[in-house]
C-alpha atoms as a PDB file:
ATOM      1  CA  UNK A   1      88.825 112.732  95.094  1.00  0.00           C
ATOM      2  CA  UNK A   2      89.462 105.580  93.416  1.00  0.00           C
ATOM      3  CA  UNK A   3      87.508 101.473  94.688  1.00  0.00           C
ATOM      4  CA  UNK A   4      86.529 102.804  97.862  1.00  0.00           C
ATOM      5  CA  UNK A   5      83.654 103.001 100.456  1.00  0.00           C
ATOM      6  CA  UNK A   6      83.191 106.428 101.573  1.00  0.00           C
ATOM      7  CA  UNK A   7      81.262 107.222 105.065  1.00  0.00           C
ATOM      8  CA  UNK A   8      80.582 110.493 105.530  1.00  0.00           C
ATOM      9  CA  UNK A   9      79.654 112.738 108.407  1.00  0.00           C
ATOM     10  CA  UNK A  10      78.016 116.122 107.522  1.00  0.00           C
ATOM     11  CA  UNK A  11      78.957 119.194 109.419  1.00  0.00           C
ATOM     12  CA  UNK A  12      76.937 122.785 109.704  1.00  0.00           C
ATOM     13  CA  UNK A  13      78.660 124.976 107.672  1.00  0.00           C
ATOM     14  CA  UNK A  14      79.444 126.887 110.994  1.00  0.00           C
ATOM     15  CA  UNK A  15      80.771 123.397 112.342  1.00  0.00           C
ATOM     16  CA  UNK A  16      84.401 122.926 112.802  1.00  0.00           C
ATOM     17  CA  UNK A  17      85.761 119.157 113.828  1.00  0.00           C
ATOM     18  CA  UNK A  18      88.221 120.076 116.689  1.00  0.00           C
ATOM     19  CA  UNK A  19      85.196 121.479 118.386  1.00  0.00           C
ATOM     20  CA  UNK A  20      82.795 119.245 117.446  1.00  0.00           C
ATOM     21  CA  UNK A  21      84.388 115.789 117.340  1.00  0.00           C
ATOM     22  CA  UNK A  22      86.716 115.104 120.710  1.00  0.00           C
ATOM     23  CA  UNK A  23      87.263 111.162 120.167  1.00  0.00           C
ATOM     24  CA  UNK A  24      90.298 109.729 118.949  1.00  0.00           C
ATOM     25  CA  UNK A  25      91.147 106.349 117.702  1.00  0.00           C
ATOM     26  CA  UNK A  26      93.969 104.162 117.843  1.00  0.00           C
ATOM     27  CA  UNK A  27      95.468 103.947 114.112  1.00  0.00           C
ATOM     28  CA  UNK A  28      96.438 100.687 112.779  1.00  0.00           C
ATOM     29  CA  UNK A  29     100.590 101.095 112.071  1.00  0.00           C
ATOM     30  CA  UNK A  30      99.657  99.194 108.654  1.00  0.00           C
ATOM     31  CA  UNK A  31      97.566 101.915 107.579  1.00  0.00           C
ATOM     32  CA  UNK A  32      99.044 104.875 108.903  1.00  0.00           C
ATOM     33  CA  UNK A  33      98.171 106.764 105.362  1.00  0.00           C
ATOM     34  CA  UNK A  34      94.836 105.622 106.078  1.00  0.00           C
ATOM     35  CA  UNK A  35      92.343 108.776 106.717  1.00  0.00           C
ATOM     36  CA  UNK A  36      89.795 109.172 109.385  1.00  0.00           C
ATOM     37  CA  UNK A  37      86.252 109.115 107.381  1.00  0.00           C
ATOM     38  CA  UNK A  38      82.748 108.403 107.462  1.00  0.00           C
ATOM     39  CA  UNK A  39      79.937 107.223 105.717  1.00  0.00           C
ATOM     40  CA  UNK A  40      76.226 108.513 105.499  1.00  0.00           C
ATOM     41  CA  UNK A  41      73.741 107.866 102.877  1.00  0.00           C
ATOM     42  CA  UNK A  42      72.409 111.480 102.408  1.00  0.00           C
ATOM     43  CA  UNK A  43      75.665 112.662 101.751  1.00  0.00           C
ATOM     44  CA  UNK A  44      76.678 109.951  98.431  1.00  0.00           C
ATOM     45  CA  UNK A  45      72.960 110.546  96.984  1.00  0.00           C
ATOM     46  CA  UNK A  46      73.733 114.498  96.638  1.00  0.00           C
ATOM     47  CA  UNK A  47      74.562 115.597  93.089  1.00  0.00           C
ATOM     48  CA  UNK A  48      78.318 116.004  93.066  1.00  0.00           C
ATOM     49  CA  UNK A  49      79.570 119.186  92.903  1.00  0.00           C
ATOM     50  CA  UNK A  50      76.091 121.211  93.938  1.00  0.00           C
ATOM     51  CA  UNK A  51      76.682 121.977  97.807  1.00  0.00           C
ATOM     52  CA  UNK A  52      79.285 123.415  99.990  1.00  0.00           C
ATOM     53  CA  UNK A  53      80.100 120.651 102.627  1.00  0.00           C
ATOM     54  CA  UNK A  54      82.477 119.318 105.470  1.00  0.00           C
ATOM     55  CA  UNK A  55      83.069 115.512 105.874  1.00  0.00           C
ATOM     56  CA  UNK A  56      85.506 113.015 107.451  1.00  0.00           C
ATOM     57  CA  UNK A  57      86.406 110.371 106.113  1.00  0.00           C
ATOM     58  CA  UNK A  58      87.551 106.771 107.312  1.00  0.00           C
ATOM     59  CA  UNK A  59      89.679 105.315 104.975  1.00  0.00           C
ATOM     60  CA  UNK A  60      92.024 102.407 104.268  1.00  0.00           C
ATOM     61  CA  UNK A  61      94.436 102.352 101.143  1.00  0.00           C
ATOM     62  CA  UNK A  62      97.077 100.079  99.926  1.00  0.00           C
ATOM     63  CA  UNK A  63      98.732 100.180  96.210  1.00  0.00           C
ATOM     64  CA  UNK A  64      98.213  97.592  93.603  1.00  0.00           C
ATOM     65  CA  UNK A  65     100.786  95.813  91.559  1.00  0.00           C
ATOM     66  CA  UNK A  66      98.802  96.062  88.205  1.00  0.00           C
ATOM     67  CA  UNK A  67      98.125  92.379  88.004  1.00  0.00           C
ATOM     68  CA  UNK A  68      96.352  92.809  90.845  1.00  0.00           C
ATOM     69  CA  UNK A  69      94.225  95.858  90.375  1.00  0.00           C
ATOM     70  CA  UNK A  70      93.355  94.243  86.718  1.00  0.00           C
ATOM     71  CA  UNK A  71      92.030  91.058  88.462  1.00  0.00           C
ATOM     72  CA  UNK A  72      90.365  93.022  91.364  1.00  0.00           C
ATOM     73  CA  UNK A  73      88.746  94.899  87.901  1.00  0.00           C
ATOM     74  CA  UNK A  74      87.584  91.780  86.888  1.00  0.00           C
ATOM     75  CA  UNK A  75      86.399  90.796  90.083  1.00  0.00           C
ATOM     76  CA  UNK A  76      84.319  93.683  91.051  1.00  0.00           C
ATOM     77  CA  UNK A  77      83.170  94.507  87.441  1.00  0.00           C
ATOM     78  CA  UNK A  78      81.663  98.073  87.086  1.00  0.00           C
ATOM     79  CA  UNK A  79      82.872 101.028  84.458  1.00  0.00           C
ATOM     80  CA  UNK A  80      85.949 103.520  85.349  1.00  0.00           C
ATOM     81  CA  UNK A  81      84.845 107.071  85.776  1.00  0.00           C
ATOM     82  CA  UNK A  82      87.334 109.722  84.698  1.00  0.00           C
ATOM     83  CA  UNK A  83      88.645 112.520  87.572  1.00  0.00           C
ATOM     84  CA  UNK A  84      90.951 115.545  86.615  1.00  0.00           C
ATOM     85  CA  UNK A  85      92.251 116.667  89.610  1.00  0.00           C
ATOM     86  CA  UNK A  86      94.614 119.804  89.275  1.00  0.00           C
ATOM     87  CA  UNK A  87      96.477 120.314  92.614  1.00  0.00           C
ATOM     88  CA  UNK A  88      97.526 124.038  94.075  1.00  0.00           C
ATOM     89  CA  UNK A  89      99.602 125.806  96.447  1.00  0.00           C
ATOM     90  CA  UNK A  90     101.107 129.087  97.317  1.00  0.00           C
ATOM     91  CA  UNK A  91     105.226 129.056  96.369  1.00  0.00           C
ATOM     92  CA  UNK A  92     106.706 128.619  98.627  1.00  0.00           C
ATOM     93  CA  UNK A  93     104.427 125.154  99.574  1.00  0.00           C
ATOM     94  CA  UNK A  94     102.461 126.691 102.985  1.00  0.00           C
ATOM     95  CA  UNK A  95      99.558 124.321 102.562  1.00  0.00           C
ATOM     96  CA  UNK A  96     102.172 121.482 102.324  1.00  0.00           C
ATOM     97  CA  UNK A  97     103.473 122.491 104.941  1.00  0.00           C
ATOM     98  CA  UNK A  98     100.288 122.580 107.008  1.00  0.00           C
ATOM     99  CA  UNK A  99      99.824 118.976 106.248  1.00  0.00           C
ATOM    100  CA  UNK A 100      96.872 120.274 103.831  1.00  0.00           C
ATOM    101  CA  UNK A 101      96.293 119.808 100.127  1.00  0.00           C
ATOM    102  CA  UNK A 102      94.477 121.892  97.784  1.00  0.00           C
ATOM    103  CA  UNK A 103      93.049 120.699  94.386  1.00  0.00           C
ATOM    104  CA  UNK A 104      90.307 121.090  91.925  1.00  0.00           C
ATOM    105  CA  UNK A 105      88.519 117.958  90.912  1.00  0.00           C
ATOM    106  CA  UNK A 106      86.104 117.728  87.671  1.00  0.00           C
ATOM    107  CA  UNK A 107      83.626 114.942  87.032  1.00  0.00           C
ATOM    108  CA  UNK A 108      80.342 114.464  86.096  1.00  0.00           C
ATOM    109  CA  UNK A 109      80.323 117.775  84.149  1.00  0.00           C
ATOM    110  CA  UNK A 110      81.104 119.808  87.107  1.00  0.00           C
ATOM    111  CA  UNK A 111      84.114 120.783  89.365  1.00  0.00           C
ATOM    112  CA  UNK A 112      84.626 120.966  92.763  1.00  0.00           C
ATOM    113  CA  UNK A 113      87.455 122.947  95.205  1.00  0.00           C
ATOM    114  CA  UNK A 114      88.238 121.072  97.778  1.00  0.00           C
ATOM    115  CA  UNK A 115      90.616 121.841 100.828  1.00  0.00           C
ATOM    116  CA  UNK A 116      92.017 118.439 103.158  1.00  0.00           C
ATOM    117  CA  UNK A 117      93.378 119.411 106.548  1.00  0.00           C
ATOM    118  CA  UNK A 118      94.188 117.776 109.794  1.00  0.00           C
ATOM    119  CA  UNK A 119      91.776 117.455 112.551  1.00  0.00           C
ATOM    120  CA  UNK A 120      92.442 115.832 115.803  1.00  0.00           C
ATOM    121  CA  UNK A 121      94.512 113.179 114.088  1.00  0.00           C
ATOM    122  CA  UNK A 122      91.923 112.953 111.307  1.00  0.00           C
ATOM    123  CA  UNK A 123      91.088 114.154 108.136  1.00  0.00           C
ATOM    124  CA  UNK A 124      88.902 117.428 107.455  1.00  0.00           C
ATOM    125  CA  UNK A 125      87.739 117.932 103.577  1.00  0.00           C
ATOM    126  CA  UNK A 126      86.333 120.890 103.148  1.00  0.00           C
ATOM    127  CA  UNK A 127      84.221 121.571 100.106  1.00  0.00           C
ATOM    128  CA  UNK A 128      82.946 124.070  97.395  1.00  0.00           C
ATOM    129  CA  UNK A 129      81.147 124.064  93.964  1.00  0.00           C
ATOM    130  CA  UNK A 130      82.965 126.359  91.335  1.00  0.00           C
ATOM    131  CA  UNK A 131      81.917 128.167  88.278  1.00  0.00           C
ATOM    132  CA  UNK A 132      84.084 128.701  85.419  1.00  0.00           C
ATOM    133  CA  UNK A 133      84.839 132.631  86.444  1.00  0.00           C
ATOM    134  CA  UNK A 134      86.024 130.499  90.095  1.00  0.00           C
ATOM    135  CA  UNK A 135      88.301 128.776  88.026  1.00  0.00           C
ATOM    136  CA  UNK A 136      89.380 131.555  86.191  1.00  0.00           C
ATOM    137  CA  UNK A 137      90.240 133.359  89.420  1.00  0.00           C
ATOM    138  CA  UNK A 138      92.483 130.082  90.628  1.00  0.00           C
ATOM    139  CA  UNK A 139      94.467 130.513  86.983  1.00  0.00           C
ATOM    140  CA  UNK A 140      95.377 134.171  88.291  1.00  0.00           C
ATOM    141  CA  UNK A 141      96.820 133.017  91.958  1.00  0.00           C
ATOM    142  CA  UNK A 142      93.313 134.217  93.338  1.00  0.00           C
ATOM    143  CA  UNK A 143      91.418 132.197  95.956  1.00  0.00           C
ATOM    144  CA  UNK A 144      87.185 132.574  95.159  1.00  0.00           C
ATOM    145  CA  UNK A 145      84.932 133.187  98.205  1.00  0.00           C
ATOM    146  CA  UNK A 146      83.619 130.412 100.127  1.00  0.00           C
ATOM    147  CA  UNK A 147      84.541 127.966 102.487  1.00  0.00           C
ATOM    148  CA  UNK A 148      87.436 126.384 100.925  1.00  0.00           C
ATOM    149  CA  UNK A 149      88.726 130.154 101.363  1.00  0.00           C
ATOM    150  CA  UNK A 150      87.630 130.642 104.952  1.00  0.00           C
ATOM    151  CA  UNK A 151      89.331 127.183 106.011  1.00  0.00           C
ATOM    152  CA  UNK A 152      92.468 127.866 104.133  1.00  0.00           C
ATOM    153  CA  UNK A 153      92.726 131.256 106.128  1.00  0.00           C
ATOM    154  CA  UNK A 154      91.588 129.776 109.869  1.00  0.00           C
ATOM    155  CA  UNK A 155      94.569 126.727 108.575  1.00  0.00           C
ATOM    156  CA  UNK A 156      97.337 129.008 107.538  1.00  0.00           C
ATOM    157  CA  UNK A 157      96.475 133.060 109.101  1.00  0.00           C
ATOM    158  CA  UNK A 158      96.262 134.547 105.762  1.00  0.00           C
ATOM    159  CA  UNK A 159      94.437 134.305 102.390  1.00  0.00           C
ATOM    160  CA  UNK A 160      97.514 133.846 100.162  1.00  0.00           C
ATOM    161  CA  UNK A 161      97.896 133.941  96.407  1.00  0.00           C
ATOM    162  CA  UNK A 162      98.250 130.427  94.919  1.00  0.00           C
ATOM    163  CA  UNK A 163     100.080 128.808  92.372  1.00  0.00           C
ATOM    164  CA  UNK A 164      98.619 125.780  89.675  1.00  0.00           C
ATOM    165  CA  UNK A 165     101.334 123.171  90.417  1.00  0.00           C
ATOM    166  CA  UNK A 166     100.186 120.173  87.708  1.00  0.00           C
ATOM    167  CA  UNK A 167      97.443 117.548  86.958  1.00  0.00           C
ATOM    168  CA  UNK A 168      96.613 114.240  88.229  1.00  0.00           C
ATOM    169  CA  UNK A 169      93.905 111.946  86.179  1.00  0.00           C
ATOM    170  CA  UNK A 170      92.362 108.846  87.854  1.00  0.00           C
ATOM    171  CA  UNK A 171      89.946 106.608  86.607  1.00  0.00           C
ATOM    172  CA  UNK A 172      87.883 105.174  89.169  1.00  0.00           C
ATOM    173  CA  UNK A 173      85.854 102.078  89.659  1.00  0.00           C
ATOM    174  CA  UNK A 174      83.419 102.442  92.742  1.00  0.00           C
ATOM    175  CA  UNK A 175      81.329 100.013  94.436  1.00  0.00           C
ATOM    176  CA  UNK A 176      79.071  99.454  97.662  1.00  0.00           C
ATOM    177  CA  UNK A 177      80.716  97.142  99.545  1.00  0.00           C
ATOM    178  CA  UNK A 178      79.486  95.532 103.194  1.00  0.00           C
ATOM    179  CA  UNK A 179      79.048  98.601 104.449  1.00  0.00           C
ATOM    180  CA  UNK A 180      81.224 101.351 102.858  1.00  0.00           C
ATOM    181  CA  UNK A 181      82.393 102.175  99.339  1.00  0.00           C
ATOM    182  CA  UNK A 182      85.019  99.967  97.550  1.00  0.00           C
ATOM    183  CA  UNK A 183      87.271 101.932  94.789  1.00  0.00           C
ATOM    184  CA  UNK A 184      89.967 100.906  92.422  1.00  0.00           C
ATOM    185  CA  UNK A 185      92.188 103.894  90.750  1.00  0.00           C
ATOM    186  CA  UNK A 186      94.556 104.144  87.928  1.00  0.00           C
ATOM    187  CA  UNK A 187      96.265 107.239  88.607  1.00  0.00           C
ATOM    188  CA  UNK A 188      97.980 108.887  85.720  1.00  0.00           C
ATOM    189  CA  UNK A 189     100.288 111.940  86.614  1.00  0.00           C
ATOM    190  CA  UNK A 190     104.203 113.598  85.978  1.00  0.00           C
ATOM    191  CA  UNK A 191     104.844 111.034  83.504  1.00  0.00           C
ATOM    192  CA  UNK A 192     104.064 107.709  85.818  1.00  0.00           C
ATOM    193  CA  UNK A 193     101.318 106.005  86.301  1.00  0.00           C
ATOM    194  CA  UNK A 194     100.090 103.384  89.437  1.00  0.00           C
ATOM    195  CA  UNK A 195      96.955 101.745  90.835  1.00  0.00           C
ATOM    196  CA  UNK A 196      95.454 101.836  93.643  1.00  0.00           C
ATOM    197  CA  UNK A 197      92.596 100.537  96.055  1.00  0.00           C
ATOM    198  CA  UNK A 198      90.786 102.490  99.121  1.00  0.00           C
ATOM    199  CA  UNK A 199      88.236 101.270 101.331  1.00  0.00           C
ATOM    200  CA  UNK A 200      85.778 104.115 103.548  1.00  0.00           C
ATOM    201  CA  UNK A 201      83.831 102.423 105.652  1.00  0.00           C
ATOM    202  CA  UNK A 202      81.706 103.303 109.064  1.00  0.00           C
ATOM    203  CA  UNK A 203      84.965 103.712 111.251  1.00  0.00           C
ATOM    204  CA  UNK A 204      88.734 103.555 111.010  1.00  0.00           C
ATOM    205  CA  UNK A 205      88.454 100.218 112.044  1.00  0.00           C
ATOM    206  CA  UNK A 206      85.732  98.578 110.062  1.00  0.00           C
ATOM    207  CA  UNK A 207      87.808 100.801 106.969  1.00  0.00           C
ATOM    208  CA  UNK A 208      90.802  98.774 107.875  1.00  0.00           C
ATOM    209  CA  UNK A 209      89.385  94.897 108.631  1.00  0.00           C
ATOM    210  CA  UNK A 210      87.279  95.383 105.595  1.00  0.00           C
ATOM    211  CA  UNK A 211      90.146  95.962 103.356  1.00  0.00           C
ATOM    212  CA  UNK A 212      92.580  93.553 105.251  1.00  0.00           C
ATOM    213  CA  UNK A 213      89.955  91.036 104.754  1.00  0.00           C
ATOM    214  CA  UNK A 214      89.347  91.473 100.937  1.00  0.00           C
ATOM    215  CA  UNK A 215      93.450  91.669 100.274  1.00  0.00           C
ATOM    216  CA  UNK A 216      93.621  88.623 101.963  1.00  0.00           C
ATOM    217  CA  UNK A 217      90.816  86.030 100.138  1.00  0.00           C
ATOM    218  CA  UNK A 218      92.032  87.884  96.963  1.00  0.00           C
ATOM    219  CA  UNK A 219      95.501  86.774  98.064  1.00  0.00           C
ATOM    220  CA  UNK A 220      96.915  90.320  96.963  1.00  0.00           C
ATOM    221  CA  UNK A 221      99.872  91.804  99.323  1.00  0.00           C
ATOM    222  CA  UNK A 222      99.128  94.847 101.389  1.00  0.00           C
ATOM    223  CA  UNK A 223     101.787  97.736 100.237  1.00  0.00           C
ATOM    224  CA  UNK A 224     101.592 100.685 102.074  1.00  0.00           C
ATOM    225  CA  UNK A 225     100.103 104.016  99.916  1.00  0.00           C
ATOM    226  CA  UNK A 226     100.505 107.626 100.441  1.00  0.00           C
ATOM    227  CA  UNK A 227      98.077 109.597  99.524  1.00  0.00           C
ATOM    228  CA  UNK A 228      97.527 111.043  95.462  1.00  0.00           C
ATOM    229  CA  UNK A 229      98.641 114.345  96.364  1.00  0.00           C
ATOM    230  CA  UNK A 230     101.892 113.418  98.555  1.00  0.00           C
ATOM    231  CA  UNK A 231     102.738 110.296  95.510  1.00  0.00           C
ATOM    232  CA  UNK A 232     101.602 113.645  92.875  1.00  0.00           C
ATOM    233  CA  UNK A 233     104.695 115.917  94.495  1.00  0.00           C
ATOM    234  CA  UNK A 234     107.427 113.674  94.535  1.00  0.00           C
ATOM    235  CA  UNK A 235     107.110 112.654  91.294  1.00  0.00           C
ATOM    236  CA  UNK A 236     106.331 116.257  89.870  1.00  0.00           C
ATOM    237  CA  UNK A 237     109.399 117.569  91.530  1.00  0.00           C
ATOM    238  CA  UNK A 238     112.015 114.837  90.779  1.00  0.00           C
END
């Protein structure tokens, strides 16, 4: 799932956040799209796409004019890596409803299911490597074994049959920065396009003052962002 710092926070696979993770934090207004996350070291040097895993995240987000995310491009000068992401639900929009979002992301040669949920006002992604006959079971409505399956069922009561509901392609530029992981996205989806730039950092907080910061010397304006799969629906179903 652009320009950011991601923190992460690895989980047992037996490990669920409500019961694990009790602390809340206040939520800057300014950012209230921005996602609870954090950052650890083990978790970015893992191959992508080779474990099962459960993270939060701390994030910060704000869209980009595309004068802005071309000189933040220039700025922060590293290569764009492509992301499909294909985005599912059942009909009648259950995970939607849930808050949740569902999608398939491929990369690097490999693909990964991946389940986001809330969590005591946070953000639970819950991971899973799939194989092609996986993938073949999501074309037929059919959820594969595995975690993504397990959390979808604790989120909603029932394993459902799903439906493919479009495509989303970002290329991403991502960089360390002070701390967290600095990305900048060009989203292409449902016939638009935009741009976009996330900070996950340590905390909600160091997410949010980092990003403030770097809008601010880079004298770009902060404009609030939903997230890729909330901006991917409304334009997919207008």
């Amino acid at each position: 799932m652009a320009d950011t710092l991601y923190c992460f926070i690895l989980l047992p696979q037996s490990c669920f956040f409500r019961n694990q993770c009790n602390t809340k934090r206040p939520e800057n207004p300014r950012f209230a799209e921005g996602r609870q996350s954090t950052y650890n070291k083990e978790r970015k040097s893992q191959k992508w796409g080779t474990t099962m895993v459960k993270e939060i995240e701390y994030e910060a987000k704000s869209m980009l004019s595309e004068a802005a995310y071309r000189q933040l491009t220039e700025k922060f000068g590293t290569n764009a890596e492509k992301q499909q992401n294909d985005y599912y639900d059942t009909a009648d929009f259950a995970l939607k409803s849930a808050g949740a979002a569902l999608r398939v992301r491929r990369k690097k040669g490999a693909s990964v299911f991946t389940l986001k949920a809330p969590a005591n006002g946070g953000l639970l992604e819950t991971h899973q490597p799939l194989t092609k006959s996986d993938e073949q079971l999501l074309l037929s409505g059919a959820l594969p074994e595995g975690e993504v399956q397990s959390a979808i069922k604790e989120l909603i009561g029932t394993i459902p049959t799903i439906r493919h509901f479009g495509s989303l392609t970002t290329y991403r530029m991502e960089v360390p920065y002070k701390g967290g992981v600095l990305c900048l996205d060009h989203s292409v989806y449902a016939g638009t396009e935009d741009f976009e730039i996330e900070y996950e950092g340590q905390s909600l907080a160091h997410a949010e003052s980092i990003l403030t910061q770097l809008l601010a010397e880079a004298d770009v304006p902060f404009i609030r962002a939903k997230n890729k799969v909330a901006r991917f629906y409304e334009q997919a179903t207008q």
